[in-house]
C-alpha atoms as a PDB file:
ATOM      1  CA  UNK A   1     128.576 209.256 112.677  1.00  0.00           C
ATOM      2  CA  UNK A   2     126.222 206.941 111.335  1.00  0.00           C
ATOM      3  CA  UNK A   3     123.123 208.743 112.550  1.00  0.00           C
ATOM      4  CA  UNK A   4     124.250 212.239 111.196  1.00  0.00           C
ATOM      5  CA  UNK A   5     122.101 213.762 108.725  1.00  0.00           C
ATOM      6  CA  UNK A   6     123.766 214.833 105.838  1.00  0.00           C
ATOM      7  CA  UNK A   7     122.342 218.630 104.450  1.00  0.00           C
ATOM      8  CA  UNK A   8     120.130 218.050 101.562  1.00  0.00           C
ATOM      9  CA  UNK A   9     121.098 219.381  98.196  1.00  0.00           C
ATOM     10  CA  UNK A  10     119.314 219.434  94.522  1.00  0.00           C
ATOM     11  CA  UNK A  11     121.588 219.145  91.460  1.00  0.00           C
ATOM     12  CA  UNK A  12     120.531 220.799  87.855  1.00  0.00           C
ATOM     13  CA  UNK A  13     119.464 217.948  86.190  1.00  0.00           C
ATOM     14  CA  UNK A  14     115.574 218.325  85.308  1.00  0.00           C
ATOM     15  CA  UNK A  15     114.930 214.542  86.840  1.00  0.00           C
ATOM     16  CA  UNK A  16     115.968 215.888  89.918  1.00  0.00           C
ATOM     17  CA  UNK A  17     113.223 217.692  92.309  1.00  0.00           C
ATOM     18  CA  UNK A  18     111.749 216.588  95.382  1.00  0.00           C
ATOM     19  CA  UNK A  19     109.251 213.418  95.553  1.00  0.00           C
ATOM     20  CA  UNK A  20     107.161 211.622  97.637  1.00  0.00           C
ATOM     21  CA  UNK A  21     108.775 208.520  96.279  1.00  0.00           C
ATOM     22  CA  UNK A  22     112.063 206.591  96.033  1.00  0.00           C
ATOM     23  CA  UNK A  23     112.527 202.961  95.071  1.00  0.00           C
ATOM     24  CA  UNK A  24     116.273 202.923  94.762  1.00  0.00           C
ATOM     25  CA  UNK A  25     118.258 203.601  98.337  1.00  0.00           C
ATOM     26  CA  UNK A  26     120.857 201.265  99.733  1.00  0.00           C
ATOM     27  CA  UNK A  27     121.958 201.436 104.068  1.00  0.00           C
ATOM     28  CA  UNK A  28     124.529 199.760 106.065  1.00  0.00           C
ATOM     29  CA  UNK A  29     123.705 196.165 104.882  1.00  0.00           C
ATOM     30  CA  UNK A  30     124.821 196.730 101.879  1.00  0.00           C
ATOM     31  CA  UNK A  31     127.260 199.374 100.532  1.00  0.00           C
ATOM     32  CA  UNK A  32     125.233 202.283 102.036  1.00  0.00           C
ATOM     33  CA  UNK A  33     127.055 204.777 104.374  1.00  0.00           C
ATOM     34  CA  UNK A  34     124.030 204.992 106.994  1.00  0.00           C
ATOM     35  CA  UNK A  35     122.047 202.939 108.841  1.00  0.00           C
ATOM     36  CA  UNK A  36     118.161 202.255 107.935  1.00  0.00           C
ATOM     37  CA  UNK A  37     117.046 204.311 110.453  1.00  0.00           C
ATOM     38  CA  UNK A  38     118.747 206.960 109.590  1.00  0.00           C
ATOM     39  CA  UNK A  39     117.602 206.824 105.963  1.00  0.00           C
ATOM     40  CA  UNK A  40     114.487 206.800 106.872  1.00  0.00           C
ATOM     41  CA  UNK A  41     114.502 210.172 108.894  1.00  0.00           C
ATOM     42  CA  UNK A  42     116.124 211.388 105.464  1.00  0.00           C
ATOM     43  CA  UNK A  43     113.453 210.285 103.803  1.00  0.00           C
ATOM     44  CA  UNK A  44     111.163 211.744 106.211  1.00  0.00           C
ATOM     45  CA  UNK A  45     112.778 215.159 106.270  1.00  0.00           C
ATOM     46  CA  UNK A  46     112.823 215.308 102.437  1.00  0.00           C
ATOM     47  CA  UNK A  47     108.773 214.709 101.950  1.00  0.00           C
ATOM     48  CA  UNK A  48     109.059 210.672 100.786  1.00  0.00           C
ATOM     49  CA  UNK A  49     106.133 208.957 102.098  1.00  0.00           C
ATOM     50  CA  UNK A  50     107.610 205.852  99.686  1.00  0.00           C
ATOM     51  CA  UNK A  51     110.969 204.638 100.208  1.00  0.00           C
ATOM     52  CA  UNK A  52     112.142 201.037  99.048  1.00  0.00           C
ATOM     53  CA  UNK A  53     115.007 199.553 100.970  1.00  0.00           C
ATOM     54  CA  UNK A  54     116.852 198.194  98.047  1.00  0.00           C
ATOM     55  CA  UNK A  55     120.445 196.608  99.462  1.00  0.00           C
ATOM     56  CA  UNK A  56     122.926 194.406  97.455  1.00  0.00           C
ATOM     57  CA  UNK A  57     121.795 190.968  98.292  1.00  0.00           C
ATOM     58  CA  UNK A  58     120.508 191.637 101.356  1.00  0.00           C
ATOM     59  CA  UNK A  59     116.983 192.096 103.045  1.00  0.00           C
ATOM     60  CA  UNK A  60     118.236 192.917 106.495  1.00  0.00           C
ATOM     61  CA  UNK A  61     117.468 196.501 106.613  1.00  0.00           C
ATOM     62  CA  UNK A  62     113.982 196.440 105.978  1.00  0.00           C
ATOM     63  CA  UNK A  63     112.855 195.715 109.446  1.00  0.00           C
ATOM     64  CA  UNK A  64     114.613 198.668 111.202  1.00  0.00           C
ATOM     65  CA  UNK A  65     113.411 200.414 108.194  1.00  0.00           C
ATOM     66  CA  UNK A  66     109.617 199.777 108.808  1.00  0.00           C
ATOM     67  CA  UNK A  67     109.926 200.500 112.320  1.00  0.00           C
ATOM     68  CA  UNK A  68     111.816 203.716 112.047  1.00  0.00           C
ATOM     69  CA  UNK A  69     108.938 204.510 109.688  1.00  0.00           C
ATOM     70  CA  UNK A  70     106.068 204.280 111.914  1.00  0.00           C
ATOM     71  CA  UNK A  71     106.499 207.716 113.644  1.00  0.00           C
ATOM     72  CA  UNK A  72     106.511 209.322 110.280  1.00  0.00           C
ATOM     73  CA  UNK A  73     103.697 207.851 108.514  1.00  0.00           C
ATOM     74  CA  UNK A  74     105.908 206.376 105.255  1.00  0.00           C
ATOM     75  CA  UNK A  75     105.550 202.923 103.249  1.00  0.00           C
ATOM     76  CA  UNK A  76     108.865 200.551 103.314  1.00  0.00           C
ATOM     77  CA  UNK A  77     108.911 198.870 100.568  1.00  0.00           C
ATOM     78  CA  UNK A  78     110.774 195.515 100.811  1.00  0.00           C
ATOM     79  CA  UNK A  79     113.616 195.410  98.286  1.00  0.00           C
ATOM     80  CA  UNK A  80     116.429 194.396  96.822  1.00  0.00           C
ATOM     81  CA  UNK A  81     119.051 195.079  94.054  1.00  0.00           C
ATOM     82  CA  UNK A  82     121.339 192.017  92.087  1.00  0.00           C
ATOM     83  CA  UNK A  83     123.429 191.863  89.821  1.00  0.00           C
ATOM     84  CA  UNK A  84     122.912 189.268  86.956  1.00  0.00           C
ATOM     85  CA  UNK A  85     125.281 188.207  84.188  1.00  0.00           C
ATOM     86  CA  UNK A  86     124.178 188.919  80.238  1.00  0.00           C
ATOM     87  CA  UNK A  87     125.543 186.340  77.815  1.00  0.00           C
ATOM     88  CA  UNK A  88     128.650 187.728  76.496  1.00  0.00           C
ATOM     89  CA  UNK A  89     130.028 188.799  80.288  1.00  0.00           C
ATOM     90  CA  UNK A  90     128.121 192.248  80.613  1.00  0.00           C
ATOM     91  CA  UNK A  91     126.471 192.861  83.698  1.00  0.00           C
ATOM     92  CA  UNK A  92     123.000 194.458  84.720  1.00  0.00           C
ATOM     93  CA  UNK A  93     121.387 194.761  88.057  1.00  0.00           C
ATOM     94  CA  UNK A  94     118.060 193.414  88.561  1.00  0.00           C
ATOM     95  CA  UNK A  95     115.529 195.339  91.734  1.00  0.00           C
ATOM     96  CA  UNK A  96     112.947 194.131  93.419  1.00  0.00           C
ATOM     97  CA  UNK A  97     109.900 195.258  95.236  1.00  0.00           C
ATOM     98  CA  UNK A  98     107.411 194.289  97.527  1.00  0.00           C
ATOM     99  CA  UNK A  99     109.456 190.915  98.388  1.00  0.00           C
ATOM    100  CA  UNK A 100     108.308 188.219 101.146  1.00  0.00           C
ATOM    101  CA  UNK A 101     111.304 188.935 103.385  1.00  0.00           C
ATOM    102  CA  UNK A 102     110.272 185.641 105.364  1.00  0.00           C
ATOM    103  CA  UNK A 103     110.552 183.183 101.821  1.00  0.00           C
ATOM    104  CA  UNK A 104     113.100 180.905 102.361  1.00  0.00           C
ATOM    105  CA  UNK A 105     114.261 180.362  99.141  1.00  0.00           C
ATOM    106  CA  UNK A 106     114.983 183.792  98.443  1.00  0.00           C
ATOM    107  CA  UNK A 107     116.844 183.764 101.850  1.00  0.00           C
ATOM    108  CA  UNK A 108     119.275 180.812 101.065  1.00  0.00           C
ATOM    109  CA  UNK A 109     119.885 182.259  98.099  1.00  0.00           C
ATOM    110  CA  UNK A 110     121.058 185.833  99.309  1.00  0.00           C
ATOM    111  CA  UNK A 111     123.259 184.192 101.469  1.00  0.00           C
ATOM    112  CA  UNK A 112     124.902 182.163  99.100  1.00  0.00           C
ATOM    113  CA  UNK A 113     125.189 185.417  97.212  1.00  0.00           C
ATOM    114  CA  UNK A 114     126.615 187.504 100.147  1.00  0.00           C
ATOM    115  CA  UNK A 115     128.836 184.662 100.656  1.00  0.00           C
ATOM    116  CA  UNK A 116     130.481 184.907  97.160  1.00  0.00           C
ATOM    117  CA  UNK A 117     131.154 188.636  97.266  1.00  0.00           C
ATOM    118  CA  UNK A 118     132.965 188.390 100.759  1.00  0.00           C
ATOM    119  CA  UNK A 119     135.136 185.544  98.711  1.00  0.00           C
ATOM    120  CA  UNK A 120     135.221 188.278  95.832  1.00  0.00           C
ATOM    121  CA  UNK A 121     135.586 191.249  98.452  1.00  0.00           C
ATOM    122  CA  UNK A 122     139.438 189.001 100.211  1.00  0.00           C
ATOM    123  CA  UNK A 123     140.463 187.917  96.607  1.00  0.00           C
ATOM    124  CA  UNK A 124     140.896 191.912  95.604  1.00  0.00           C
ATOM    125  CA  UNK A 125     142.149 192.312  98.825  1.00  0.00           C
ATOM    126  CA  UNK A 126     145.097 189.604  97.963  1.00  0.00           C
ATOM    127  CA  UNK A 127     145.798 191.378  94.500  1.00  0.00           C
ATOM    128  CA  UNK A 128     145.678 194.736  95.789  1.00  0.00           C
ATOM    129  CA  UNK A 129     148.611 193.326  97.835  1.00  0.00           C
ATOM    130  CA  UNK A 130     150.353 192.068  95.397  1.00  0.00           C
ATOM    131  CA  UNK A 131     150.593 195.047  93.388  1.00  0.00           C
ATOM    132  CA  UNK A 132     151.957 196.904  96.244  1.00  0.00           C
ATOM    133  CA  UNK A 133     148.932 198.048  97.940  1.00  0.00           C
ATOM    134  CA  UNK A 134     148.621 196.563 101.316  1.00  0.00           C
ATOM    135  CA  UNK A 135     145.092 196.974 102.878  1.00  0.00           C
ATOM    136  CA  UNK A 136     143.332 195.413 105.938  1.00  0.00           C
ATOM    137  CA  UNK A 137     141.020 192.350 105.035  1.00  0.00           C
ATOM    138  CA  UNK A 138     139.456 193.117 108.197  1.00  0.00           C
ATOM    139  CA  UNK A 139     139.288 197.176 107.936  1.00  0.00           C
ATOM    140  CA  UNK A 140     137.105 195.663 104.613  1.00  0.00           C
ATOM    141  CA  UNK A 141     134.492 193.910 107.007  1.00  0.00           C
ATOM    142  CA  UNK A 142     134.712 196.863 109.734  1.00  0.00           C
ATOM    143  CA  UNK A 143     133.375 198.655 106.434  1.00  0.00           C
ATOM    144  CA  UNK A 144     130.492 196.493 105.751  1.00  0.00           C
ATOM    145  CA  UNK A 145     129.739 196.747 109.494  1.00  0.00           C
ATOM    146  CA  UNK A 146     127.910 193.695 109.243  1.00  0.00           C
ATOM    147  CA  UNK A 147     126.740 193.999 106.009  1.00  0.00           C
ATOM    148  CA  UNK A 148     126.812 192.345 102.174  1.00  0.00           C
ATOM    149  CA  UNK A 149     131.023 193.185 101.477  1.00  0.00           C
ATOM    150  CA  UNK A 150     131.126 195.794  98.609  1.00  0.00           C
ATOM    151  CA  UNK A 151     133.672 196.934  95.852  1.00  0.00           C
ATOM    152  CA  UNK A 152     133.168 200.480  97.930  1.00  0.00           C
ATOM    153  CA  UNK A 153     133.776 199.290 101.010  1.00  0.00           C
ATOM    154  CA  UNK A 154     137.938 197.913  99.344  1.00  0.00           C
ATOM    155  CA  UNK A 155     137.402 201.237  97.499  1.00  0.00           C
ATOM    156  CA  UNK A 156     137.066 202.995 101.161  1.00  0.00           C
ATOM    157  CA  UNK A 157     140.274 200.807 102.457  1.00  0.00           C
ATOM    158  CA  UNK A 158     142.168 202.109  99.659  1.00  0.00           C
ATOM    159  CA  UNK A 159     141.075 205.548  99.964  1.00  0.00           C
ATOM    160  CA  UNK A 160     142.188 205.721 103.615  1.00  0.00           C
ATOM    161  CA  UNK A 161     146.040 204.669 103.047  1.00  0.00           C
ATOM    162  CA  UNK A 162     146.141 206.922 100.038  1.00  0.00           C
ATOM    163  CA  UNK A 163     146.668 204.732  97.308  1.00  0.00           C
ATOM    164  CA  UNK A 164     143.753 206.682  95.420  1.00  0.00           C
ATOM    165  CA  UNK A 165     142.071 210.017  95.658  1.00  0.00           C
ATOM    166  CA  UNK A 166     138.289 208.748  95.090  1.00  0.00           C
ATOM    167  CA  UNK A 167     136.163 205.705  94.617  1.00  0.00           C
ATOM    168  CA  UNK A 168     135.954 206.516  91.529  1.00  0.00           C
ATOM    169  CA  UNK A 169     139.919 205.886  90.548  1.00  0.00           C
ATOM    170  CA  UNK A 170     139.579 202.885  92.583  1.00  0.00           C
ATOM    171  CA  UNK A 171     137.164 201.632  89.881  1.00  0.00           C
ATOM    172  CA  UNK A 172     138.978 203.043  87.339  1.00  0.00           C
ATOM    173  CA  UNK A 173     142.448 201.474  87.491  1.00  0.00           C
ATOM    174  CA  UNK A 174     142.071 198.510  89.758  1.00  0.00           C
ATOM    175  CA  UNK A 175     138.699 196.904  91.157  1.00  0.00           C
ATOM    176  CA  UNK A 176     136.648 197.788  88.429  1.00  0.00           C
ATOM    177  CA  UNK A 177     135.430 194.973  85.730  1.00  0.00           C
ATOM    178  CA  UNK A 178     138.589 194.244  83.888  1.00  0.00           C
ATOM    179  CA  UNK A 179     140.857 195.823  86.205  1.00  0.00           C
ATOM    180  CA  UNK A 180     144.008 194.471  88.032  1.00  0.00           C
ATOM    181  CA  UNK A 181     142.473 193.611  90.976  1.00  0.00           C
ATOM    182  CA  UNK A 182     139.264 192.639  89.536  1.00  0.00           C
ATOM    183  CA  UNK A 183     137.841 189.108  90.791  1.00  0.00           C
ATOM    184  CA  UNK A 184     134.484 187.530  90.075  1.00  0.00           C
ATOM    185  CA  UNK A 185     131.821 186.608  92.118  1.00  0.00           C
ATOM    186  CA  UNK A 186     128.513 184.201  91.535  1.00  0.00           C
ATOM    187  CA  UNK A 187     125.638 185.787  90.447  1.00  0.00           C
ATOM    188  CA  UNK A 188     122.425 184.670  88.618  1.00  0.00           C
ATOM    189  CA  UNK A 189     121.327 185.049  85.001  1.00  0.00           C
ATOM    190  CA  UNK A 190     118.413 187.906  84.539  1.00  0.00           C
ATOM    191  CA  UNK A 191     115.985 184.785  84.095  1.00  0.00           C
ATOM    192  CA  UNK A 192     117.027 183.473  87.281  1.00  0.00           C
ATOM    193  CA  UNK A 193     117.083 186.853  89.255  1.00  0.00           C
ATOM    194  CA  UNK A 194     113.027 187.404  87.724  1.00  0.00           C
ATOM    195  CA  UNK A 195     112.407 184.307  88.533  1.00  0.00           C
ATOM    196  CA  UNK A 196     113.285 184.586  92.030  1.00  0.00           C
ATOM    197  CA  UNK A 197     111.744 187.530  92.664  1.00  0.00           C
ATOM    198  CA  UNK A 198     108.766 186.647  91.411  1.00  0.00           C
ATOM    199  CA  UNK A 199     108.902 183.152  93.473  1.00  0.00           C
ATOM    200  CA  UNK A 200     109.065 185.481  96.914  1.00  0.00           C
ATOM    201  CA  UNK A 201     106.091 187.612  96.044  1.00  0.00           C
ATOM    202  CA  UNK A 202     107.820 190.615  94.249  1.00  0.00           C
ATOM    203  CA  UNK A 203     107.850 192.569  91.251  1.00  0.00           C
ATOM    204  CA  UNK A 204     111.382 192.978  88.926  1.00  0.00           C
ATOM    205  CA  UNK A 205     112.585 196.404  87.054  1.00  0.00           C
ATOM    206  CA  UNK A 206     115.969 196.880  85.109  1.00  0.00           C
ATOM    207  CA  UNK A 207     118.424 199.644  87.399  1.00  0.00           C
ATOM    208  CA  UNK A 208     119.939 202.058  86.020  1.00  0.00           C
ATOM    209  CA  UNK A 209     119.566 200.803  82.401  1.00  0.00           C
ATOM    210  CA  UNK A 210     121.351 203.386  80.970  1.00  0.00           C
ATOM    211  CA  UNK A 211     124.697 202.376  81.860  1.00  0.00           C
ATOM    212  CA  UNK A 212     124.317 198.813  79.863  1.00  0.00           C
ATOM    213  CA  UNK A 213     125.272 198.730  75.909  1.00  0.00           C
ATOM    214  CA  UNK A 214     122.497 199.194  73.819  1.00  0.00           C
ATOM    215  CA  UNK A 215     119.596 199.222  76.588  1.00  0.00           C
ATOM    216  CA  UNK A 216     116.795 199.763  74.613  1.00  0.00           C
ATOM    217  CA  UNK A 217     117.384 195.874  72.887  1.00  0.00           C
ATOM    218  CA  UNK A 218     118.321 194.514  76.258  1.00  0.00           C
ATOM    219  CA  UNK A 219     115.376 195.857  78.222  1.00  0.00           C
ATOM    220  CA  UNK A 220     113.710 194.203  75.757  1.00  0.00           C
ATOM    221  CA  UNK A 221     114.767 191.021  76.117  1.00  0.00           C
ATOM    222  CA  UNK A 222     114.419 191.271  79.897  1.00  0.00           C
ATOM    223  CA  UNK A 223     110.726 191.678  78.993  1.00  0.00           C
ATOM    224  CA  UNK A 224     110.857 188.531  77.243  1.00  0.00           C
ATOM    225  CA  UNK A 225     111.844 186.856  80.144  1.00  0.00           C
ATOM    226  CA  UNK A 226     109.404 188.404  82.397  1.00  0.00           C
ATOM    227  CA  UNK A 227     110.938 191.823  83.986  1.00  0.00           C
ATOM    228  CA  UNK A 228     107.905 193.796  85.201  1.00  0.00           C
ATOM    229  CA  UNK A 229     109.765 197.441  85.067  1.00  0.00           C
ATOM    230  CA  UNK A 230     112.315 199.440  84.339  1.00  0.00           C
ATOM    231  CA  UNK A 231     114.454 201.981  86.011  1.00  0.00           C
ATOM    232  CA  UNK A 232     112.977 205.468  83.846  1.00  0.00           C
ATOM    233  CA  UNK A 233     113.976 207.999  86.691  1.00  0.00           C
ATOM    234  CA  UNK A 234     117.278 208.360  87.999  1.00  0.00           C
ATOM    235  CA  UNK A 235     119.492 211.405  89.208  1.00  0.00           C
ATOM    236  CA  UNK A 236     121.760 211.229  86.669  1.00  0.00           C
ATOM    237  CA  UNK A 237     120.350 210.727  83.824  1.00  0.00           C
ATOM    238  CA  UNK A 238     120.439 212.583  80.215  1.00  0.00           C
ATOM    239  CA  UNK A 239     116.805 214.317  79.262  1.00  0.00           C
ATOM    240  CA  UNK A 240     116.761 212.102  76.141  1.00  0.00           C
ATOM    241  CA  UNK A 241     117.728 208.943  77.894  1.00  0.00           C
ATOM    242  CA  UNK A 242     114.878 209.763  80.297  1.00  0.00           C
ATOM    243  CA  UNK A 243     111.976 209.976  77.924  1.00  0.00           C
ATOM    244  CA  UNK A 244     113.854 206.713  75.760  1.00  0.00           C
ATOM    245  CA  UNK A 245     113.067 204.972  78.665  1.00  0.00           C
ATOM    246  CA  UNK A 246     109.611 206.314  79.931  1.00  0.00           C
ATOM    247  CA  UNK A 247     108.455 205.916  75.789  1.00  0.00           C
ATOM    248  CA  UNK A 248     110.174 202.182  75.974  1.00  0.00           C
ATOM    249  CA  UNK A 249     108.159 201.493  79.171  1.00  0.00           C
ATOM    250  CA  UNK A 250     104.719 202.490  77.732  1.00  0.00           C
ATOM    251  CA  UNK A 251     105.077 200.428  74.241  1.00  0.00           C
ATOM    252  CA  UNK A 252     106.469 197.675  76.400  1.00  0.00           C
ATOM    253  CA  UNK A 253     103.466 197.537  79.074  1.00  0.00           C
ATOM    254  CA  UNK A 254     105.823 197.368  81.827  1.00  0.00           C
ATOM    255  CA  UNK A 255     106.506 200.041  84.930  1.00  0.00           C
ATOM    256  CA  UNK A 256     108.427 203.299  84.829  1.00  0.00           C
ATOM    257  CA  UNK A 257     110.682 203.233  88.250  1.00  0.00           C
ATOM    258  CA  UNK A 258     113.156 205.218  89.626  1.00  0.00           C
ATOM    259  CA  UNK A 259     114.482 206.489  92.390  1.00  0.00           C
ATOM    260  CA  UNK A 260     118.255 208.289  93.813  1.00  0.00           C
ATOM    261  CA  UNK A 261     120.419 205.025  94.507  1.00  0.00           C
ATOM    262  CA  UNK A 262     121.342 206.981  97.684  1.00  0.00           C
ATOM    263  CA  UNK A 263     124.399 205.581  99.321  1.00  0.00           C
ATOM    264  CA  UNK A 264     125.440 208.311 101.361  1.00  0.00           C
ATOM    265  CA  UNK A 265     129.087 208.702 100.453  1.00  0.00           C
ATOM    266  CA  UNK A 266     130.690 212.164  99.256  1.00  0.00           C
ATOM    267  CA  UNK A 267     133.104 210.350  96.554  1.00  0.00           C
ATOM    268  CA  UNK A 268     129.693 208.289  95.031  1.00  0.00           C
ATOM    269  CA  UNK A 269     128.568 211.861  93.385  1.00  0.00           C
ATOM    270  CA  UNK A 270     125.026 210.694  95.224  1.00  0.00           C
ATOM    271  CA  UNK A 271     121.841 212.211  94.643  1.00  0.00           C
ATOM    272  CA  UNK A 272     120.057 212.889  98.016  1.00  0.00           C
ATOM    273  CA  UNK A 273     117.016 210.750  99.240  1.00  0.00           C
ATOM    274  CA  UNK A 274     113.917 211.985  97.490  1.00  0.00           C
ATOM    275  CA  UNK A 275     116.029 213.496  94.839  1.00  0.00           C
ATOM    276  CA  UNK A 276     114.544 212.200  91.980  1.00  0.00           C
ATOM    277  CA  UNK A 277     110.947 212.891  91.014  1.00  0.00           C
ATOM    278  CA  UNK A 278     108.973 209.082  90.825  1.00  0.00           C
ATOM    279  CA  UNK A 279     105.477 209.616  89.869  1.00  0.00           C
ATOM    280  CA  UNK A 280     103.290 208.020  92.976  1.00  0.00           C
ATOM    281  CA  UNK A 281     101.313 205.696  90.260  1.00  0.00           C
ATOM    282  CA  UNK A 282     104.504 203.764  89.691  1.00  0.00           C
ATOM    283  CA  UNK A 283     104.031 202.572  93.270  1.00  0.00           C
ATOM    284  CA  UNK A 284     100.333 201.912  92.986  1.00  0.00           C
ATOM    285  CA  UNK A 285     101.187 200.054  89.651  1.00  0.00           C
ATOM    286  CA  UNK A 286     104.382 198.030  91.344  1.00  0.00           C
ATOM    287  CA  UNK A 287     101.668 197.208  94.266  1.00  0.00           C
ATOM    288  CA  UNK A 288      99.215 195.738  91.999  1.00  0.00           C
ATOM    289  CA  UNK A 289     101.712 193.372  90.411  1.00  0.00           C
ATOM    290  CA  UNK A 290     102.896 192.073  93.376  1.00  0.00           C
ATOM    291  CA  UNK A 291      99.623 191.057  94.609  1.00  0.00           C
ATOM    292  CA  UNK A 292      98.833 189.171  91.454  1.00  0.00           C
ATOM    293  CA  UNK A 293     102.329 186.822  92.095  1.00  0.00           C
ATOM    294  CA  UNK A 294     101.633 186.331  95.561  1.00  0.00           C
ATOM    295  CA  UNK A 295      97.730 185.268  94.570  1.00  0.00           C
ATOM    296  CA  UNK A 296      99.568 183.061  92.044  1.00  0.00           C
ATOM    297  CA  UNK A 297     101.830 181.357  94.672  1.00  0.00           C
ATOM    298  CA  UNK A 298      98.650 181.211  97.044  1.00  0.00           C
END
């Protein structure tokens, strides 16, 4: 059930810990296997006093969030992840913090966004059928319950009429960039995504950097175009990798972040809310910057 806790666990990487903070952590509006109130009394029962909502496209969550959070004394940080095309086709994803949930054109946009990956979400579904794997367009939206349609949630359809053994496979052989069933979706360029952000109030950091070619030259032309931070704590990251980023993130003058990318499903290989150790001045830092966008757009 949605509101079940799941048992906390600590893997053996030396990122991992407990911490009082965690900027990465998606819920049922997105691809996220519980709702926002039950992240939050995760987040509560692990020690984090600062937890950013960060959903695919999506800002829905953050109210629930912040009122879930009032009985246990924790910040809700209003957030966001999207993806953004990189000349040449690769792909990086693009967070936000401390967003003006009520700005309008952020709004519009994140619909037309959510719109294009429910398009994206019924064209797998039609190739998946056509390479003799029937699935349910509308067990896919059950999935989402509501929320931004997600390669996990077709990963999930497949998963339950057998046709893989994990999400991972899924991603592997059919839905994953490339794949058979692969289909594209809009999306911004990084430029646009900062820009964005930075139009509703909010502060911009490269996820999960690591998993994008040569990171250390793109993070630095994200910089160029204005990216306030960068993703330097994450469950699953290599030691060296770690303090690459961390060192990159101090010449650069931008903002270590981090957090678990909790999604709450087994077959994700999640870290646990609060997983990851975020140093609290990365929040008093992220803070800051916000407040000197919004005094610009004042």
């Amino acid at each position: 059930m949605d509101n079940d806790i799941p048992k906390r666990h600590v893997g053996d990487s030396p990122s991992l810990g407990s911490s009082k903070v965690d900027l990465h952590t998606h819920t049922t509006h997105s691809d996220g296997a519980y709702s926002p109130t039950a992240l939050v009394a995760m987040a509560a029962a692990a020690g984090v006093k600062h937890l950013a909502v960060t959903d695919h496209d999506n800002l829905g969550g953050v109210a629930e969030a912040t009122l879930a959070a009032a009985q246990h004394t924790i910040e809700i940080i209003p957030g966001i992840e999207m993806s953004a095309d990189m000349p040449g086709g690769s792909e990086v994803h693009i967070l936000g913090y401390y967003l003006d949930v009520d700005n309008q054109e952020l709004q519009a946009e994140l619909v037309r966004l959510r719109e294009g990956r429910e398009g994206r979400g019924y064209g797998m579904v039609q190739k998946l059928i056509a390479l003799g794997m029937p699935i349910s367009w509308e067990r896919v939206l059950e999935l989402s319950a509501g929320g931004s349609v997600g390669r996990p949630h077709v990963a999930q359809a497949m998963l339950e009429r057998g046709y893989i053994q994990s999400s991972a496979e899924a991603f592997d052989k059919y839905i994953g960039d490339g794949g058979p069933a692969y289909v594209d979706r809009a999306k911004l360029s990084p430029a646009e995504s900062v820009a964005l952000i930075h139009r509703a109030g909010g502060v911009a950091s490269f996820a999960h950097p690591i998993y994008t070619t040569d990171y250390p030259t793109v993070l630095r032309d994200l910089v160029a175009l204005g990216l306030d931070g960068v993703e330097s704590y994450y469950g699953h990251y290599p030691e060296a990798d770690r303090q690459t980023l961390l060192t990159l993130a101090d010449q650069l003058g931008i903002i270590p972040t981090g957090g678990s990318d909790y999604h709450g499903r087994p077959t994700m290989n999640d870290t646990p809310v609060g997983g990851v150790y975020v140093p609290v001045e990365s929040v008093a830092r992220l803070r800051a910057k916000a407040e000197t966008y919004r005094k610009r757009i004042a």
